[in-house]
C-alpha atoms as a PDB file:
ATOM      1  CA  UNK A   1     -20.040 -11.415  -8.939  1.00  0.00           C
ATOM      2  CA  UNK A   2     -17.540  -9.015  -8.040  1.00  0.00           C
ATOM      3  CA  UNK A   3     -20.749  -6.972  -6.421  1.00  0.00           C
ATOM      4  CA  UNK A   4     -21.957  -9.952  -4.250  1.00  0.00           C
ATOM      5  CA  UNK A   5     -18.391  -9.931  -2.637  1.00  0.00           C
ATOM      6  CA  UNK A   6     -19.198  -6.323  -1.335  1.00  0.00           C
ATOM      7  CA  UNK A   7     -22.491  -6.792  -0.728  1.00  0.00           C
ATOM      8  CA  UNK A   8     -21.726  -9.976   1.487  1.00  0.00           C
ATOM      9  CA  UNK A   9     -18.800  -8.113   3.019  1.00  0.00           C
ATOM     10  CA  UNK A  10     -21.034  -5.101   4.510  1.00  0.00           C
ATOM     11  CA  UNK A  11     -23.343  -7.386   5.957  1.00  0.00           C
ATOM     12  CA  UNK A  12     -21.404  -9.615   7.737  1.00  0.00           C
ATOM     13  CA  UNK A  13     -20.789  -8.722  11.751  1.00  0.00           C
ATOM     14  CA  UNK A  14     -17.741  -6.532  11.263  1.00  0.00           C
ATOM     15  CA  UNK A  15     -19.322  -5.049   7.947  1.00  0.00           C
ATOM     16  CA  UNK A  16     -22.605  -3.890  10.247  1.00  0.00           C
ATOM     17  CA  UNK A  17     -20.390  -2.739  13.073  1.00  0.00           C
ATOM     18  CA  UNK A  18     -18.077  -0.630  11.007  1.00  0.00           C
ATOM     19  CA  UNK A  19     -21.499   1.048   9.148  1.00  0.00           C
ATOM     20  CA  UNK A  20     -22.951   1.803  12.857  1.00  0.00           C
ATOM     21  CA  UNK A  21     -19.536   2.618  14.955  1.00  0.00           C
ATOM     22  CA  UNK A  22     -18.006   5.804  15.362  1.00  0.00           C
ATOM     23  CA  UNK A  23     -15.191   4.590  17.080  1.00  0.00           C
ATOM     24  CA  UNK A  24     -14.759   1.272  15.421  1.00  0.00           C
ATOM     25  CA  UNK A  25     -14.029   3.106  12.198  1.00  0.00           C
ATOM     26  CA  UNK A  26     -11.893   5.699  13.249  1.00  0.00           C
ATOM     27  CA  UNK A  27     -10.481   2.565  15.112  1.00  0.00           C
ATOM     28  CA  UNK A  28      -9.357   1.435  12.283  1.00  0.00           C
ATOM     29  CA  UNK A  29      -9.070   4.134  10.041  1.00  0.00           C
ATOM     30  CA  UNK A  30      -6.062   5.158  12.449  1.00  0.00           C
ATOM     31  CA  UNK A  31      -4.484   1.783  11.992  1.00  0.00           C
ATOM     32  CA  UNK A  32      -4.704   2.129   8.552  1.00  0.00           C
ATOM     33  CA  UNK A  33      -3.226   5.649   8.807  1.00  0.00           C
ATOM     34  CA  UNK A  34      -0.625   4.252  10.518  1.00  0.00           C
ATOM     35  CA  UNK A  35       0.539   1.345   8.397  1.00  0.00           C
ATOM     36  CA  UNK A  36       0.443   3.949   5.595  1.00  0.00           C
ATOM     37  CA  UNK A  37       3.215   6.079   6.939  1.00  0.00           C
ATOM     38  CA  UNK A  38       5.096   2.911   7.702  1.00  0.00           C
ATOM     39  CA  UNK A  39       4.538   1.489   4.435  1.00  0.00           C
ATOM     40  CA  UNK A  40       5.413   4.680   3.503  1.00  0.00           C
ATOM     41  CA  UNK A  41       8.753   4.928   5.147  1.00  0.00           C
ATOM     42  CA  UNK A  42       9.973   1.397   4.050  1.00  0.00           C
ATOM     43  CA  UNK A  43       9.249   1.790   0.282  1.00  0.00           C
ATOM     44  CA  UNK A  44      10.544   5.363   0.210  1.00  0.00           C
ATOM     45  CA  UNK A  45      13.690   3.814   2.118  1.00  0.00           C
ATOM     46  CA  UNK A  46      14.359   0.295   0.284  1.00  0.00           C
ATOM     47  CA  UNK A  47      13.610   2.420  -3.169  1.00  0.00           C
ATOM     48  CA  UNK A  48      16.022   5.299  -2.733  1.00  0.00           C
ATOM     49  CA  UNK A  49      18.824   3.137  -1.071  1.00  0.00           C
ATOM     50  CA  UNK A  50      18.732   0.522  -3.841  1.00  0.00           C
ATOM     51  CA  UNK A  51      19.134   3.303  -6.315  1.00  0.00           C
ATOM     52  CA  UNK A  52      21.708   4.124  -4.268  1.00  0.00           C
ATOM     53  CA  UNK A  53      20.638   7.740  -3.634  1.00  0.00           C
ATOM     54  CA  UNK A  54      20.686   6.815   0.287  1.00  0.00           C
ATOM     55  CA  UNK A  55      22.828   4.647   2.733  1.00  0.00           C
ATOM     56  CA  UNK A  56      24.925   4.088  -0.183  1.00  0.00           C
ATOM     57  CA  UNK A  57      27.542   2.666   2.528  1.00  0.00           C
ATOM     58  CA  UNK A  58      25.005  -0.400   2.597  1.00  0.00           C
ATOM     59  CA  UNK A  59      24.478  -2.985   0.043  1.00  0.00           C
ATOM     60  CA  UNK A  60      20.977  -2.624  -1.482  1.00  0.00           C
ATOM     61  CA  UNK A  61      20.543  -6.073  -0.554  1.00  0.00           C
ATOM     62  CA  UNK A  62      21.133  -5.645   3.095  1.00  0.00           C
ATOM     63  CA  UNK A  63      18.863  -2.426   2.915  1.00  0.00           C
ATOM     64  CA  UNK A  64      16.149  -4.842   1.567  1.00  0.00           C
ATOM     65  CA  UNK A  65      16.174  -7.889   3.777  1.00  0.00           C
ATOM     66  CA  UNK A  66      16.274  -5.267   7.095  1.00  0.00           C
ATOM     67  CA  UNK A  67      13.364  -3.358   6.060  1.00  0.00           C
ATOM     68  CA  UNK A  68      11.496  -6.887   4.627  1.00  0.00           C
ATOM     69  CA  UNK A  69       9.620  -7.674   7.301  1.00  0.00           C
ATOM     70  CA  UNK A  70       8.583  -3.968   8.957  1.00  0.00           C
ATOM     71  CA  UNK A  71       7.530  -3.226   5.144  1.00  0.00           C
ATOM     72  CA  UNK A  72       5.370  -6.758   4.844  1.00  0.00           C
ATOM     73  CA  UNK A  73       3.708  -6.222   8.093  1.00  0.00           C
ATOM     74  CA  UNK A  74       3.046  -2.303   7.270  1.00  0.00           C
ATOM     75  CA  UNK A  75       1.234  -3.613   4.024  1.00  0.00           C
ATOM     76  CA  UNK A  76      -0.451  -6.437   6.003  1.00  0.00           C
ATOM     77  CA  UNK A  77      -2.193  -3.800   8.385  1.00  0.00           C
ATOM     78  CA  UNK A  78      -2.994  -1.364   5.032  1.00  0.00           C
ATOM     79  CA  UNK A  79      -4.976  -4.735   3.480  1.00  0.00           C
ATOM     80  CA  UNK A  80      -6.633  -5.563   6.597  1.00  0.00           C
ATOM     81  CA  UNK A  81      -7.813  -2.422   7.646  1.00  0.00           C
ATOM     82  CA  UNK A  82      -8.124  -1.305   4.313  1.00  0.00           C
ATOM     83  CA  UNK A  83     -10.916  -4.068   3.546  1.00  0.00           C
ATOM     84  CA  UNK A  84     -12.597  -3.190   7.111  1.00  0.00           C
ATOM     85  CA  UNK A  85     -13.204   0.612   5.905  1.00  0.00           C
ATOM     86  CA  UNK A  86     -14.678  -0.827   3.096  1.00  0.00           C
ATOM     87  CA  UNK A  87     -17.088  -2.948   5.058  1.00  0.00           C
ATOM     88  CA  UNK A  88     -18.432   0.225   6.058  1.00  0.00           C
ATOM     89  CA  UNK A  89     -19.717   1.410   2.842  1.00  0.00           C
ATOM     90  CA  UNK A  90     -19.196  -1.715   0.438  1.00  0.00           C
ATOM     91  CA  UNK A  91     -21.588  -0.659  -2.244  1.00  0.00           C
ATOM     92  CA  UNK A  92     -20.068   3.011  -2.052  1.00  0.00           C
ATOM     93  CA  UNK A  93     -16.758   1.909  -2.274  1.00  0.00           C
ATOM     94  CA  UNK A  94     -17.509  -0.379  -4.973  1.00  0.00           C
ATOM     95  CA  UNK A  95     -19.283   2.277  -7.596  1.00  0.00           C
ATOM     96  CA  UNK A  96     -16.550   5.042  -6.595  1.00  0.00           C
ATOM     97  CA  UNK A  97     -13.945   5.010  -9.990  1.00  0.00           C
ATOM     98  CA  UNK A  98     -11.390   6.755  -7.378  1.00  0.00           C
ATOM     99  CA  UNK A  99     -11.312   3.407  -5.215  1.00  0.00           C
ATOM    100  CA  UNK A 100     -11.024   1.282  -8.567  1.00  0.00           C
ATOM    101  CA  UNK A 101      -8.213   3.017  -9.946  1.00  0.00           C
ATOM    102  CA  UNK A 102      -6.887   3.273  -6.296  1.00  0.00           C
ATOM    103  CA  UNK A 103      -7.225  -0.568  -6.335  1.00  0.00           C
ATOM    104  CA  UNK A 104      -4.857  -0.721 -10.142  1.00  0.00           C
ATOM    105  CA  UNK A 105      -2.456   1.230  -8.909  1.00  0.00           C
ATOM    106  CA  UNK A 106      -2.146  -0.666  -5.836  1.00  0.00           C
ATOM    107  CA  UNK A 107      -1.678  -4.021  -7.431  1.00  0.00           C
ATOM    108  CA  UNK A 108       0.880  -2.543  -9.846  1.00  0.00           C
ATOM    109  CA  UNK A 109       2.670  -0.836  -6.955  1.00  0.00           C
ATOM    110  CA  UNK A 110       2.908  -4.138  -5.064  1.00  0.00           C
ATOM    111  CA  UNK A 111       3.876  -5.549  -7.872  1.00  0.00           C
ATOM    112  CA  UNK A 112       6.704  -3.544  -9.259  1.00  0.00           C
ATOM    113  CA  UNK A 113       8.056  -3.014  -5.595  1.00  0.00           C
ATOM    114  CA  UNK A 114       8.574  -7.437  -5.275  1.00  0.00           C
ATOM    115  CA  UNK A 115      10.221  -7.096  -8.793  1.00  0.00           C
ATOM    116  CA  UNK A 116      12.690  -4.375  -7.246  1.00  0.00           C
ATOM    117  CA  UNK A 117      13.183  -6.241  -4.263  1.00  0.00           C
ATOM    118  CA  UNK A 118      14.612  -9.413  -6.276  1.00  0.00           C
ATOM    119  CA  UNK A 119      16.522  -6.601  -8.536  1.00  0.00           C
ATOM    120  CA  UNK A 120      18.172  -5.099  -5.872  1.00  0.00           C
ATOM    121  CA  UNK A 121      18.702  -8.300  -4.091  1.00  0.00           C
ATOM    122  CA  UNK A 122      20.838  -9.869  -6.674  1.00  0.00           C
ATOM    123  CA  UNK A 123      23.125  -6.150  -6.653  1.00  0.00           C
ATOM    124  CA  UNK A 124      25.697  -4.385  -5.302  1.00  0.00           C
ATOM    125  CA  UNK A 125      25.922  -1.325  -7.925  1.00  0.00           C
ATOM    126  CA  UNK A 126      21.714  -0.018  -9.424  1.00  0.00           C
ATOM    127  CA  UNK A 127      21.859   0.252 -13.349  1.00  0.00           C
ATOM    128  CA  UNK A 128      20.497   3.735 -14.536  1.00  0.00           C
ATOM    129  CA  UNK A 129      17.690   1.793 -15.607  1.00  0.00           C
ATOM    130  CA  UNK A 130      17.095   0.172 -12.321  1.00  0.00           C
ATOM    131  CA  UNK A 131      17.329   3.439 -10.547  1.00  0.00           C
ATOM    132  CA  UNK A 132      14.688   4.553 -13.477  1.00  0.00           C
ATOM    133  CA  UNK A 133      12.096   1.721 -12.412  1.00  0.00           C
ATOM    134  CA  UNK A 134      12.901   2.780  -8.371  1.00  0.00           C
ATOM    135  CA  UNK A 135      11.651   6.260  -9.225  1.00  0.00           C
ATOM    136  CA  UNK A 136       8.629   5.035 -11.093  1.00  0.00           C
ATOM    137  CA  UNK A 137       7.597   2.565  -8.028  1.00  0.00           C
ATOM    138  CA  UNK A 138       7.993   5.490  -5.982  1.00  0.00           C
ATOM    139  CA  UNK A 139       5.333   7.597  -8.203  1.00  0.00           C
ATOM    140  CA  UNK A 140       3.518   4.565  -8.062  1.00  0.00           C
ATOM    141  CA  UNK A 141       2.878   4.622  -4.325  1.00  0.00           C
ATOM    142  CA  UNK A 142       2.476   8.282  -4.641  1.00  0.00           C
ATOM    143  CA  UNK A 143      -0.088   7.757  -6.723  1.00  0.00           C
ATOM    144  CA  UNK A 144      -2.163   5.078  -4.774  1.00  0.00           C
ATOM    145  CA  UNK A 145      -2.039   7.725  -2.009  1.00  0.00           C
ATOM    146  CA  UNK A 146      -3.179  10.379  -3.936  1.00  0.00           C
ATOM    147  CA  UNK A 147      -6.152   8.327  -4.890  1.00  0.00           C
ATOM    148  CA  UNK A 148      -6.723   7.378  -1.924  1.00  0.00           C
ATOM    149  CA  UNK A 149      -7.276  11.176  -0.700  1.00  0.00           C
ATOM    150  CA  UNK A 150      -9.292  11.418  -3.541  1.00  0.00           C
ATOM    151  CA  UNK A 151     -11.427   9.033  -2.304  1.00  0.00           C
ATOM    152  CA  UNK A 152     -11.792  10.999   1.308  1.00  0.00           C
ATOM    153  CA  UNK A 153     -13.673  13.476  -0.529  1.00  0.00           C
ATOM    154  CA  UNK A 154     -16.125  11.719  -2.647  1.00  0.00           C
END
């Protein structure tokens, strides 16, 4: 099923056009290196300031709700352009175990960075533990990138 989905997605218009275009992929492979080094940025930021290694003259909270938005739209631009490079090469993308466990560590990145935004939202002071889990999101991400290189050269 899961195969379909990829399938379907490289032959739809924008699959076809990002397979024959040399500039529609790097296009978009240049947005998506761009919302990469924002994403980058924000989580590096949000993590480090609610574990109160940075901007420790600022609430964790407030550090949270200002980079909210610039961090959601960064991701937002990763997914969308993410799924276009894989229109490109669906069935490549889809067999490669680099992309896959690129994919895992995604979702759990995403996920423990929401459950540190509600920690550090409800704050003023990061637990040891919290600051624990902040340094484990961070290898998290780090890890999603690293993948993701990974995948550059398969």
């Amino acid at each position: 099923m899961l195969e379909n989905l990829f399938r379907w997605l490289g032959a739809t218009p924008v699959g076809l056009y990002m397979r024959d275009s040399d500039w529609g992929f790097a296009s978009v492979e240049t947005v998506h290196l761009l919302g990469l080094t924002a994403l980058g940025g924000a989580v590096v930021v949000a993590h480090l300031a609610g574990a109160g290694v940075i901007l420790r003259q600022s609430s964790p909270a407030a550090v949270q709700r200002g980079l909210r938005g610039f961090g959601t739209g960064a991701l937002v631009a990763l997914i969308v352009s993410g799924v276009l490079l894989v229109s490109s090469k669906p069935i490549r993308y889809y067999l490669d175990g680099a992309f896959r466990i690129k994919m895992l560590l995604l979702a759990l990145a995403i996920a423990s960075s929401i459950a540190l935004y509600r920690a550090f939202a409800n704050t003023d002071a990061p637990s040891p533990a919290l600051r624990g889990a902040a340094l484990l999101s961070l290898g998290l991400w780090l890890s999603v990138g690293v993948a993701g290189r990974i995948i550059g050269f398969l």
